[in-house]
N, C-alpha and C. Protein backbone atom coordinates (compact mmCIF):
# COMPACT_ATOMS: atom_id res chain seq x y z
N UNK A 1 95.46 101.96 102.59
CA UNK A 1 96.17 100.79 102.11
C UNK A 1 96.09 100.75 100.59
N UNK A 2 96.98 100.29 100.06
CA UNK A 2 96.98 100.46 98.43
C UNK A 2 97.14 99.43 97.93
N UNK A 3 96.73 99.23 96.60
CA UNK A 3 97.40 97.71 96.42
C UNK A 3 98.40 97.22 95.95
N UNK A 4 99.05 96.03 96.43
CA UNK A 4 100.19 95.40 96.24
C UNK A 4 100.89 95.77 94.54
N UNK A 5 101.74 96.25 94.62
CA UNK A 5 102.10 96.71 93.21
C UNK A 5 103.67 95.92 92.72
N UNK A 6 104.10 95.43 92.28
CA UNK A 6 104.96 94.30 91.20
C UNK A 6 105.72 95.47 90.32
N UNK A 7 107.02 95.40 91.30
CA UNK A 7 108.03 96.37 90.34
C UNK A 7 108.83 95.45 89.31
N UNK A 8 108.90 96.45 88.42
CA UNK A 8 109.86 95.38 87.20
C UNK A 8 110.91 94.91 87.52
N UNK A 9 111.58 93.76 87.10
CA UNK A 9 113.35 93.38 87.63
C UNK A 9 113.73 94.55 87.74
N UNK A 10 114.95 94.31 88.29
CA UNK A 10 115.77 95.19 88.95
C UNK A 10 115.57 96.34 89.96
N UNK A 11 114.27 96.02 90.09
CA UNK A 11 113.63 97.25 91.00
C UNK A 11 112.72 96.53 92.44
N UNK A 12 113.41 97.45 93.12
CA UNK A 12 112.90 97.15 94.87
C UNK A 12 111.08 97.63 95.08
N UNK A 13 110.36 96.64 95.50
CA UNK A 13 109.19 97.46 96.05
C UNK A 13 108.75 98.22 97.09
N UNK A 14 108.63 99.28 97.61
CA UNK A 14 108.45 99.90 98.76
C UNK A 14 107.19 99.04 99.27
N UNK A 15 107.75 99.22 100.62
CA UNK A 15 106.42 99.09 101.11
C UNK A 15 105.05 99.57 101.34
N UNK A 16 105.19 101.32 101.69
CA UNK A 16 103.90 101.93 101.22
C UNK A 16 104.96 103.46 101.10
N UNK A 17 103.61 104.26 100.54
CA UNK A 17 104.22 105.46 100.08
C UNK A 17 103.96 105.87 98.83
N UNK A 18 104.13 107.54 98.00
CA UNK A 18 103.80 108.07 96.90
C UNK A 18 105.26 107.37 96.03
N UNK A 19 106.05 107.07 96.84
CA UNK A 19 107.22 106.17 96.07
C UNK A 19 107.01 104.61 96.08
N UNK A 20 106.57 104.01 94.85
CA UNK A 20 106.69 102.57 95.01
C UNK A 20 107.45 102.14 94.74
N UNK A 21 108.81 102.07 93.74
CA UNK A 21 109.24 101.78 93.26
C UNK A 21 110.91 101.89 93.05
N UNK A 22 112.32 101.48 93.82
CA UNK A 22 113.32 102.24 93.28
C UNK A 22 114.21 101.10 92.66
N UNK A 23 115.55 101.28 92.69
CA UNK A 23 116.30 100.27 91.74
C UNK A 23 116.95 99.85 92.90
N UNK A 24 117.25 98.56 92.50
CA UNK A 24 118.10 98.30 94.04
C UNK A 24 119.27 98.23 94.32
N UNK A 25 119.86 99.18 93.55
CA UNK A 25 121.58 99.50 94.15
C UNK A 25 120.86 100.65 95.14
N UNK A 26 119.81 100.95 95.21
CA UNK A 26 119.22 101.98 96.64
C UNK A 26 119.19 101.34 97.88
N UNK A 27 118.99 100.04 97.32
CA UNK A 27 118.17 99.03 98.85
C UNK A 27 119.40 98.93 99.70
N UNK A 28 119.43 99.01 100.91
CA UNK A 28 120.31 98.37 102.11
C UNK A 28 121.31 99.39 101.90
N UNK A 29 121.37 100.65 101.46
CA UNK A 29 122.53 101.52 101.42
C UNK A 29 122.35 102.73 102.27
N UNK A 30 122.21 102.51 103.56
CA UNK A 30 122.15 103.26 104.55
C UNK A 30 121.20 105.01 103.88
N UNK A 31 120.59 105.20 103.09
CA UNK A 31 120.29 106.35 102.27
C UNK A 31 118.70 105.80 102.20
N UNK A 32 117.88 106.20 102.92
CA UNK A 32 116.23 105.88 102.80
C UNK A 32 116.28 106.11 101.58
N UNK A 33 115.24 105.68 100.49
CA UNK A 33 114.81 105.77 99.37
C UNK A 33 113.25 105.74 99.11
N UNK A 34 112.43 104.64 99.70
CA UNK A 34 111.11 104.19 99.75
C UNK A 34 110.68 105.94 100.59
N UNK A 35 109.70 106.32 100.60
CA UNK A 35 108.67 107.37 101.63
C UNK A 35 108.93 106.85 103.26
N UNK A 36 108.55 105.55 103.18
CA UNK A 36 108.36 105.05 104.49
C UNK A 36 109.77 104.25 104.92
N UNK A 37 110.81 104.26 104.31
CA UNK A 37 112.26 103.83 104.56
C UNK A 37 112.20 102.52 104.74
N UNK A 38 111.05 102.09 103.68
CA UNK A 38 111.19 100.24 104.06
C UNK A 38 112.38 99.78 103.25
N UNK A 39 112.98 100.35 102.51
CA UNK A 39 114.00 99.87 101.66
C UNK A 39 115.21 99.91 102.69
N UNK A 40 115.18 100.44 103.61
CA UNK A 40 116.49 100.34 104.51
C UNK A 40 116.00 99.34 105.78
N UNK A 41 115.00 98.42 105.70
CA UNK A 41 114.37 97.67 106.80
C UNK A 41 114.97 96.48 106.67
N UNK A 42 115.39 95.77 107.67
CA UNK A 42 115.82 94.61 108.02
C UNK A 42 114.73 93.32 107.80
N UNK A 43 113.69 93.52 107.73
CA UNK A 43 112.60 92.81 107.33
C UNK A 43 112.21 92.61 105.95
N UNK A 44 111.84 93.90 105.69
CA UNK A 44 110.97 94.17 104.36
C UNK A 44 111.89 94.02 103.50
N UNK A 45 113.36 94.76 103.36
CA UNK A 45 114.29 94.81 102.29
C UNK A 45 115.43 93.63 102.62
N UNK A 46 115.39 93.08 103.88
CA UNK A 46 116.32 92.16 103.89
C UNK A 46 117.90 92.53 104.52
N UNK A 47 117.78 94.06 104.91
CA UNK A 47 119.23 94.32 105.04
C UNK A 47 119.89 94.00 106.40
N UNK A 48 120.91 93.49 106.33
CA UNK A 48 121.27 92.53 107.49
C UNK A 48 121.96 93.84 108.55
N UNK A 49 121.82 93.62 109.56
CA UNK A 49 122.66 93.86 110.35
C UNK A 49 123.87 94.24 111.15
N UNK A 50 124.40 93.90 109.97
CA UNK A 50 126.00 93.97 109.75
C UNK A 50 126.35 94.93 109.91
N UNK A 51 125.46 95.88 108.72
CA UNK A 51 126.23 97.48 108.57
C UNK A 51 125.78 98.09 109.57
N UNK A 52 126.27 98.78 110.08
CA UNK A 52 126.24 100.20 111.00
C UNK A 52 126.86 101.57 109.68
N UNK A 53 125.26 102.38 109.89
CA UNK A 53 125.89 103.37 108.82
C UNK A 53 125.57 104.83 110.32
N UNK A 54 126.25 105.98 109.80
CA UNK A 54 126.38 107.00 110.13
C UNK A 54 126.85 107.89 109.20
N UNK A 55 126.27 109.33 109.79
CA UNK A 55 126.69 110.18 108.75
C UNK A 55 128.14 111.25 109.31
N UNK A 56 128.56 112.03 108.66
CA UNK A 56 129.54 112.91 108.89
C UNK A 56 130.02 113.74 107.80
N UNK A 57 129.87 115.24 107.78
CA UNK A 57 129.97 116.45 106.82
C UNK A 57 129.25 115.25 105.50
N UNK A 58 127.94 115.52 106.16
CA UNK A 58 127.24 114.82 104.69
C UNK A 58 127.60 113.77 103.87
N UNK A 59 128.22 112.73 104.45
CA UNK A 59 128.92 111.27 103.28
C UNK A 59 128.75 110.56 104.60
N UNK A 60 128.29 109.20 103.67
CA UNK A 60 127.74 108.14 104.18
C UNK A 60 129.43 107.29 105.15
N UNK A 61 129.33 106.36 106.13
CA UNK A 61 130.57 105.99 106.61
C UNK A 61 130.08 104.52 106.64
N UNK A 62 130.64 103.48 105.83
CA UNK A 62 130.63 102.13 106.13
C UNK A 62 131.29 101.73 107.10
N UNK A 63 130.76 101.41 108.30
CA UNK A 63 131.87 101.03 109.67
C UNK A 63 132.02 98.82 109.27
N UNK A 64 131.10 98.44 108.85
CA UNK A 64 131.14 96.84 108.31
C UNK A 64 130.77 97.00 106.94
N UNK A 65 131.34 95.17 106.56
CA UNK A 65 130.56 94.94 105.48
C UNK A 65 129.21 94.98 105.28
N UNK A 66 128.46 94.98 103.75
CA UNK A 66 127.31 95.21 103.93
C UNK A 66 126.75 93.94 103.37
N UNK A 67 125.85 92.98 103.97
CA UNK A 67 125.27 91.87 103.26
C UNK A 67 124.09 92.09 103.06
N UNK A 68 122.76 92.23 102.21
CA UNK A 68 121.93 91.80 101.84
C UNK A 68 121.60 90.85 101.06
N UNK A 69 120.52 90.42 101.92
CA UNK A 69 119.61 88.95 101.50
C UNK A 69 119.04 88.80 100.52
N UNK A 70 118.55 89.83 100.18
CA UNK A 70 117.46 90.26 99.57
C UNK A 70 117.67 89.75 97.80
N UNK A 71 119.34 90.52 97.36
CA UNK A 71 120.15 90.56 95.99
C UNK A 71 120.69 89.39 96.17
């Protein structure tokens, strides 16, 4: 367990991992970012439900809008 670490504005905190830290046009964009993919968590990062992401020849597919809580 590590301790709680305070990213600067504009930046998302992971939840655990050698990554603490990313910017949050990462968060809720179907694309893990955090080690432990808390930045794509419905809890931790806030990302709603809405989106359904999938992949295909490598590019991301928005099937909904995307709302996060979080921003």
């Amino acid at each position: 367990m590590r301790l709680f670490q305070k990213c600067p504005k504009g930046f998302f905190t992971c939840k655990k991992g050698k990554i603490t830290c990313i910017q949050t046009e990462f968060v809720c964009d179907c694309s893990p970012d955090c080690d432990d993919s808390s930045d794509e968590d419905k809890t931790w990062a806030g990302c709603a439900m809405q989106m359904k992401c999938s992949s295909a020849a490598g590019m991301l597919l928005y099937h909904t809008k995307h709302v996060s809580k979080r921003h």
